[in-house]
N, C-alpha and C. Protein backbone atom coordinates (compact mmCIF):
# COMPACT_ATOMS: atom_id res chain seq x y z
N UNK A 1 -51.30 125.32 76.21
CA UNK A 1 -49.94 125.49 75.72
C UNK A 1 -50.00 125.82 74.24
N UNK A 2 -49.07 126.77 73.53
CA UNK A 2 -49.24 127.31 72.44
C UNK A 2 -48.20 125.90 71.68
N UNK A 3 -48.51 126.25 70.04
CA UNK A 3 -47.62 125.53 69.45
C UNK A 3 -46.26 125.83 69.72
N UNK A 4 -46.13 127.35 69.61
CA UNK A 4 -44.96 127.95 69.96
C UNK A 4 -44.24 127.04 71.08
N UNK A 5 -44.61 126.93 72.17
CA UNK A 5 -44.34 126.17 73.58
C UNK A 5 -44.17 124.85 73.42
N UNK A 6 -44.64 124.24 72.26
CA UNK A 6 -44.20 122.92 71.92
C UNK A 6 -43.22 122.66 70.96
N UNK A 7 -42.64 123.84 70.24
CA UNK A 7 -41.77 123.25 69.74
C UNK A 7 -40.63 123.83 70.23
N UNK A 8 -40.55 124.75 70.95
CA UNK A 8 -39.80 124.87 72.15
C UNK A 8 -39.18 123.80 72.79
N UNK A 9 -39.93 122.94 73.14
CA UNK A 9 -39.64 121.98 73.84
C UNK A 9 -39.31 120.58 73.33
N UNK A 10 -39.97 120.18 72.20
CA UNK A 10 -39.39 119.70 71.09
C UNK A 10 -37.79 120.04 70.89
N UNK A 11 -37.77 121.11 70.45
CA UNK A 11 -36.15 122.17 70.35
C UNK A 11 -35.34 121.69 71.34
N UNK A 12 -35.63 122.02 72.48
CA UNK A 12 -35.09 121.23 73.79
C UNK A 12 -34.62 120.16 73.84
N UNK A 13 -35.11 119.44 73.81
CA UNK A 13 -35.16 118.11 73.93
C UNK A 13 -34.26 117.30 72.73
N UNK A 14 -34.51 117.90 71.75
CA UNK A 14 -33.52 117.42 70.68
C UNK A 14 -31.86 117.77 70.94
N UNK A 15 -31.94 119.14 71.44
CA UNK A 15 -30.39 119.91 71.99
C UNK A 15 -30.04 118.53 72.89
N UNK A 16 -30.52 118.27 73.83
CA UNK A 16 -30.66 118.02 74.73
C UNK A 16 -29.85 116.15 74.55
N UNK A 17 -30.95 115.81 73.92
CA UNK A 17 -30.16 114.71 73.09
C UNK A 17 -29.66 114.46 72.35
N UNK A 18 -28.55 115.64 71.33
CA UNK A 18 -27.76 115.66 70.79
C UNK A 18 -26.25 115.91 71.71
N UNK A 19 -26.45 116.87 72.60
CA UNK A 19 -25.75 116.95 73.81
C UNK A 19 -24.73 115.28 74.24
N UNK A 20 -25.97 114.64 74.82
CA UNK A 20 -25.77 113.38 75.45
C UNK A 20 -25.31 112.19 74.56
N UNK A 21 -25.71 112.47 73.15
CA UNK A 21 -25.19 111.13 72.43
C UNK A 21 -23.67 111.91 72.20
N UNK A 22 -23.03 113.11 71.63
CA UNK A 22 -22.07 113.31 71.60
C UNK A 22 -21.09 113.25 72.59
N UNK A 23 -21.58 113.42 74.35
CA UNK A 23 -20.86 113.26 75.13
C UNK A 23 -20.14 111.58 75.06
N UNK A 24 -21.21 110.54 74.52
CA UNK A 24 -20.78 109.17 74.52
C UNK A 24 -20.32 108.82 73.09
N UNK A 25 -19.82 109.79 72.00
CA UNK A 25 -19.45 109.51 71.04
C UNK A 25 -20.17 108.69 70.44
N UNK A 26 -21.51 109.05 70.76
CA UNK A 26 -22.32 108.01 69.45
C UNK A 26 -22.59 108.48 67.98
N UNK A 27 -22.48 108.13 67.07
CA UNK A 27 -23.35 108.62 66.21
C UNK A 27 -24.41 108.63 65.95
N UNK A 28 -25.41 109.31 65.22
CA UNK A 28 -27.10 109.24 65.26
C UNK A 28 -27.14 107.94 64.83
N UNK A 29 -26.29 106.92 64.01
CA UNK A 29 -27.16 105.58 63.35
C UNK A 29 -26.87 104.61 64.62
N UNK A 30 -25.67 104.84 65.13
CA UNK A 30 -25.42 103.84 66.22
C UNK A 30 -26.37 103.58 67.27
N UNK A 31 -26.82 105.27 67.42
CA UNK A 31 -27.80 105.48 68.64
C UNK A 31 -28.71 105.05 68.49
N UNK A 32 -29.15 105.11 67.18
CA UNK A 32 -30.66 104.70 66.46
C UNK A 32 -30.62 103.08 66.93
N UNK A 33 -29.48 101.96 66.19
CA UNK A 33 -29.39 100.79 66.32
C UNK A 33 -29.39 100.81 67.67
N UNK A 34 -28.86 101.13 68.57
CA UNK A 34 -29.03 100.46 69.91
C UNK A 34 -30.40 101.11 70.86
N UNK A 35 -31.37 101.78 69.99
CA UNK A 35 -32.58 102.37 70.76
C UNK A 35 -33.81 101.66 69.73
N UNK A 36 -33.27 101.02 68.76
CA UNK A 36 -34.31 100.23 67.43
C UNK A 36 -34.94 101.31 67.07
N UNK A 37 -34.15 102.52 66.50
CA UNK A 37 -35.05 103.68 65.52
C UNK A 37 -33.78 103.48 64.55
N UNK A 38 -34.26 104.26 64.03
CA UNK A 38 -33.56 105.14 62.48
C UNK A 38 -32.54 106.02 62.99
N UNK A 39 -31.00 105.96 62.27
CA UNK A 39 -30.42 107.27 62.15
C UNK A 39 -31.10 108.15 61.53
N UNK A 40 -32.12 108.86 60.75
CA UNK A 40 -31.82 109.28 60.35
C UNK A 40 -33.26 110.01 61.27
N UNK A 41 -34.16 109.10 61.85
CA UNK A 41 -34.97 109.83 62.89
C UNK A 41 -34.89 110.36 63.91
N UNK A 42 -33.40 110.00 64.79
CA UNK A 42 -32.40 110.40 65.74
C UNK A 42 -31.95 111.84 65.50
N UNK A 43 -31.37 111.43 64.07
CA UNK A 43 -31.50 113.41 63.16
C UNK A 43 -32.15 114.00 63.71
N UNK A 44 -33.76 113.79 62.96
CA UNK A 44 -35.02 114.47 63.12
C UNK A 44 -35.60 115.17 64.68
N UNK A 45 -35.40 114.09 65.18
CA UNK A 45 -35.70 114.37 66.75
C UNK A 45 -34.63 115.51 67.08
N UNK A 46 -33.18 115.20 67.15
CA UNK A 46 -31.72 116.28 67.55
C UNK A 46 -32.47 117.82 66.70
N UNK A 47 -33.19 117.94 65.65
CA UNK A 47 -33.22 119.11 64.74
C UNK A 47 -34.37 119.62 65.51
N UNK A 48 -35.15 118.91 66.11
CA UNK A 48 -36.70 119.55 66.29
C UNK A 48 -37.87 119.56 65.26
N UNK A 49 -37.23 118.65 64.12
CA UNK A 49 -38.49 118.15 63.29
C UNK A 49 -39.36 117.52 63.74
N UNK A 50 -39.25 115.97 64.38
CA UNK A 50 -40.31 115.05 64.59
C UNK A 50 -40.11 115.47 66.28
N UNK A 51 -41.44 114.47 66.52
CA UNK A 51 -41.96 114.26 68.16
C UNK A 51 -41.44 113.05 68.32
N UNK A 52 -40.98 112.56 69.46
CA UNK A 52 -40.84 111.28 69.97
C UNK A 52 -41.76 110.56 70.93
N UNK A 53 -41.97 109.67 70.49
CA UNK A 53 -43.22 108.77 71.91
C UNK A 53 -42.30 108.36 72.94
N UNK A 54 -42.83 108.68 73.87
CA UNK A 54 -42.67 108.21 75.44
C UNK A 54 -41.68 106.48 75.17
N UNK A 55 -42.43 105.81 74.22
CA UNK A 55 -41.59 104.52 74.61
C UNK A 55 -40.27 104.47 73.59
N UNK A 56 -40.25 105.40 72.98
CA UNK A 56 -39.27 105.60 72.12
C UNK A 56 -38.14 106.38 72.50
N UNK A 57 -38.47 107.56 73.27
CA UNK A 57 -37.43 108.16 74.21
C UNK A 57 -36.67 107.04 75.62
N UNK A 58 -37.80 106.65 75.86
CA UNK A 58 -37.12 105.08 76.92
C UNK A 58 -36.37 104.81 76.60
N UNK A 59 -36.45 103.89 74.98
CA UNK A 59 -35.23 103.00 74.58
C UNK A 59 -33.99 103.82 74.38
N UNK A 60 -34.43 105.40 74.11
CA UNK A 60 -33.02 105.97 73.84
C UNK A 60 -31.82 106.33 74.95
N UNK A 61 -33.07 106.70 76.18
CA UNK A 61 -32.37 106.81 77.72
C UNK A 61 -31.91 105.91 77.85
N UNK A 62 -31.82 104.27 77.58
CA UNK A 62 -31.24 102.79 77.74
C UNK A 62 -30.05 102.80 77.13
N UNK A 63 -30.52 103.17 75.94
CA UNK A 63 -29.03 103.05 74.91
C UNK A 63 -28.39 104.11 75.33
N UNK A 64 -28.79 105.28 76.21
CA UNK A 64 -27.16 106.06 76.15
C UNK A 64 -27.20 106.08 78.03
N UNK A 65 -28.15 105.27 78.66
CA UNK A 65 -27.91 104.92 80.06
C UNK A 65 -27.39 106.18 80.79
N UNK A 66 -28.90 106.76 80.59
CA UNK A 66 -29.22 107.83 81.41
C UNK A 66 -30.73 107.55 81.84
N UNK A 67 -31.07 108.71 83.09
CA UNK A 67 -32.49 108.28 83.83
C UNK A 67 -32.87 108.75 82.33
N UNK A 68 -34.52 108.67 81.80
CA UNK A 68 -35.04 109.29 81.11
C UNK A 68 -35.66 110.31 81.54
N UNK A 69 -35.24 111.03 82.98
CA UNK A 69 -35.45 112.52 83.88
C UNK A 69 -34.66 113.41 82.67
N UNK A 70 -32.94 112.86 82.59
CA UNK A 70 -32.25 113.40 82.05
C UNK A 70 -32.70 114.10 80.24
N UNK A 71 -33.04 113.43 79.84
CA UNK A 71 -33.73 113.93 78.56
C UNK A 71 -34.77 114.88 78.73
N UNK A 72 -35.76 114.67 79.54
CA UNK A 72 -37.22 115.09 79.65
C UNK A 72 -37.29 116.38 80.44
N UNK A 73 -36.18 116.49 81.88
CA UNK A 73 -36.98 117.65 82.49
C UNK A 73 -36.41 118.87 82.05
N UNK A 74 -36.74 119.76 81.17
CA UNK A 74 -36.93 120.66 80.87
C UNK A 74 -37.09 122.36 81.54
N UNK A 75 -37.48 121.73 82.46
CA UNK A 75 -37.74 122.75 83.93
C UNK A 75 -37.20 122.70 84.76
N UNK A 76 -35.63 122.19 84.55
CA UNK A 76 -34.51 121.92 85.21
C UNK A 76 -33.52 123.18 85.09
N UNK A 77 -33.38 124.08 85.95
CA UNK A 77 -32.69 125.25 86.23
C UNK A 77 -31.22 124.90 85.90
N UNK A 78 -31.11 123.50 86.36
CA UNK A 78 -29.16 123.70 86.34
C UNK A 78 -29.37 123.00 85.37
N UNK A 79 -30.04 122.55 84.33
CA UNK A 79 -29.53 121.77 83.34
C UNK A 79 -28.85 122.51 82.30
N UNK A 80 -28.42 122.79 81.48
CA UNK A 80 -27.63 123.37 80.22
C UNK A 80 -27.73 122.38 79.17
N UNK A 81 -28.13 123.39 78.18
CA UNK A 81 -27.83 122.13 76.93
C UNK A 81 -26.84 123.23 75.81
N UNK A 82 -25.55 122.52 75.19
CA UNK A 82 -24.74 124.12 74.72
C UNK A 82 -25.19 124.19 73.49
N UNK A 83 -25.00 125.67 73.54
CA UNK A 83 -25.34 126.33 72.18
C UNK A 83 -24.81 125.34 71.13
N UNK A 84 -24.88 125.89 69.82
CA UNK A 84 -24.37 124.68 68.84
C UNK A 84 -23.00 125.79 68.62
N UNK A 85 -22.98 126.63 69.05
CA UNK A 85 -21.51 127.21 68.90
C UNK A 85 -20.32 126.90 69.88
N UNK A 86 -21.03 126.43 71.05
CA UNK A 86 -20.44 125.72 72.59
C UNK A 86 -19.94 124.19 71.50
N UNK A 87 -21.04 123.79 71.05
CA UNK A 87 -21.05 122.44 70.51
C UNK A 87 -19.52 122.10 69.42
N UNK A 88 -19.32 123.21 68.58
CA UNK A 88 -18.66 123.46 67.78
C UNK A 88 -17.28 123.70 68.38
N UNK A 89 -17.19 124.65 69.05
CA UNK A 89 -15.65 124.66 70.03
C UNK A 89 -15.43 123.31 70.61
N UNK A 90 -16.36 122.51 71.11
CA UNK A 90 -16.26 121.21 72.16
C UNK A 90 -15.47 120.38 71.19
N UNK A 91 -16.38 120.33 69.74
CA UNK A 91 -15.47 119.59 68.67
C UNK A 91 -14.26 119.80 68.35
N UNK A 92 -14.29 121.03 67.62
CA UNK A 92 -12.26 120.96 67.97
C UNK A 92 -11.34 120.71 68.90
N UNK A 93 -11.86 120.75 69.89
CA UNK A 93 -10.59 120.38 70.87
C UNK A 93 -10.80 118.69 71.60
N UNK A 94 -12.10 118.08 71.52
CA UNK A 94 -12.02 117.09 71.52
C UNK A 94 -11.74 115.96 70.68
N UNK A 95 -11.11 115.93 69.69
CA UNK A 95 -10.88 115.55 68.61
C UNK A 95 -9.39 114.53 69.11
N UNK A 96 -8.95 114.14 68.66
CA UNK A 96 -7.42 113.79 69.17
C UNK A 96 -6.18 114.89 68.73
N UNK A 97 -6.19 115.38 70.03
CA UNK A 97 -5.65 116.46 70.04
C UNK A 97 -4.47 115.97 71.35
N UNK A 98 -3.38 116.68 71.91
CA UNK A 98 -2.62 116.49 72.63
C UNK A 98 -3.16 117.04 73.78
N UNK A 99 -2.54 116.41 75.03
CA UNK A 99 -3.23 117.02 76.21
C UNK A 99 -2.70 118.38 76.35
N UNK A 100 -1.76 119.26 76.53
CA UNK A 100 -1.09 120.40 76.37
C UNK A 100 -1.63 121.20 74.88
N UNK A 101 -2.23 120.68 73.93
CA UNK A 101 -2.71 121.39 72.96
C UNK A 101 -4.31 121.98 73.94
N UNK A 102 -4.65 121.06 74.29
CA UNK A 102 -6.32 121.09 74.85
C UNK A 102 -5.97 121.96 76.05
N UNK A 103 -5.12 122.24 76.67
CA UNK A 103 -4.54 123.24 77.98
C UNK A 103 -4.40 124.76 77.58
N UNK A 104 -3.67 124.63 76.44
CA UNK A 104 -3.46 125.40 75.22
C UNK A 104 -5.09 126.64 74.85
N UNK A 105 -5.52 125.64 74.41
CA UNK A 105 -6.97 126.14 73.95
C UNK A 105 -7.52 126.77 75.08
N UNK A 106 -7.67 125.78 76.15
CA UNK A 106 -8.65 126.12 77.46
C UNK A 106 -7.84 127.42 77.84
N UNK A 107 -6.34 127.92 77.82
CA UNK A 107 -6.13 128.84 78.56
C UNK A 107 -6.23 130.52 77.75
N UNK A 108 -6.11 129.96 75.96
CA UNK A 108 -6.87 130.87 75.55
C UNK A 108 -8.39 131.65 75.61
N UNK A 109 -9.33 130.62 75.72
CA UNK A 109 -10.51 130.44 76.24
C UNK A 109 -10.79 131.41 77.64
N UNK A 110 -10.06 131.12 78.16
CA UNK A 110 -10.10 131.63 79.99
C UNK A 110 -9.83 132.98 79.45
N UNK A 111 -8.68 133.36 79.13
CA UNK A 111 -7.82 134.65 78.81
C UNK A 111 -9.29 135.61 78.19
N UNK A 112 -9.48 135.01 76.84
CA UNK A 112 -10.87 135.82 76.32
C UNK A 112 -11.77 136.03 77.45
N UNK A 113 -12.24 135.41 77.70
CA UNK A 113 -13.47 135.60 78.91
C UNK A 113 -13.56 136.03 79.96
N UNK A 114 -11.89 136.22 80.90
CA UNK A 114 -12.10 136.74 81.69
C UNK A 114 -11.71 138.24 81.72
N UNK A 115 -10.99 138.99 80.55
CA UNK A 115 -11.03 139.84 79.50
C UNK A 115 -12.65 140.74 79.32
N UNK A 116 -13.21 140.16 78.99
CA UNK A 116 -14.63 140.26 78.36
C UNK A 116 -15.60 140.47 80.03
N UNK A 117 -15.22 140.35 80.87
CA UNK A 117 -16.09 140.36 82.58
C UNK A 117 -16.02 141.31 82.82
């Protein structure tokens, strides 16, 4: 495996668990405290700077109570992890927003895209 291929996957994996702590509204320090790392290594890992050890990804699958399949398999066809521009739209409208504002958005959303087919 090339370096290239590892930080690929590194890359991955950080998306991957930036994905999942935002779906549970964690923040990186919270996540950190309830997995006994660092916010600011939670960062590191989400960016694709550092590597994570096997027993360190455990505690993080615990704290956000998922299999640790969910983090790891990589070679998972239906998995998706969103762009950080997916990531960025997800934020504005999940925000406290009105339910008819968020209907609002989504039907602009639809309109563009199915436009664009």
């Amino acid at each position: 495996m090339t370096e290239r291929a590892v930080k690929h996957v590194r890359r991955f994996l950080g998306q991957r668990l930036r994905a999942l702590r935002k779906q549970r509204a964690l923040s990186q320090e919270r996540l950190g405290k309830g997995s006994g790392l660092s916010g600011k290594f939670i960062g590191e890992v989400e960016r694709g700077e550092k590597s994570i050890s096997i027993d360190s990804l455990y505690r993080v699958s615990v704290a956000l109570e998922v299999p640790l399949r969910d983090l790891t398999d990589v070679g998972d066809k239906n998995s998706t992890v969103p762009t950080e521009e997916a990531e960025k739209i997800f934020a504005l409208v999940s925000g406290r927003r009105r339910p008819e504002d968020v209907r609002k958005a989504y039907n602009v959303l639809r309109a563009m895209f199915s436009r664009a087919s």
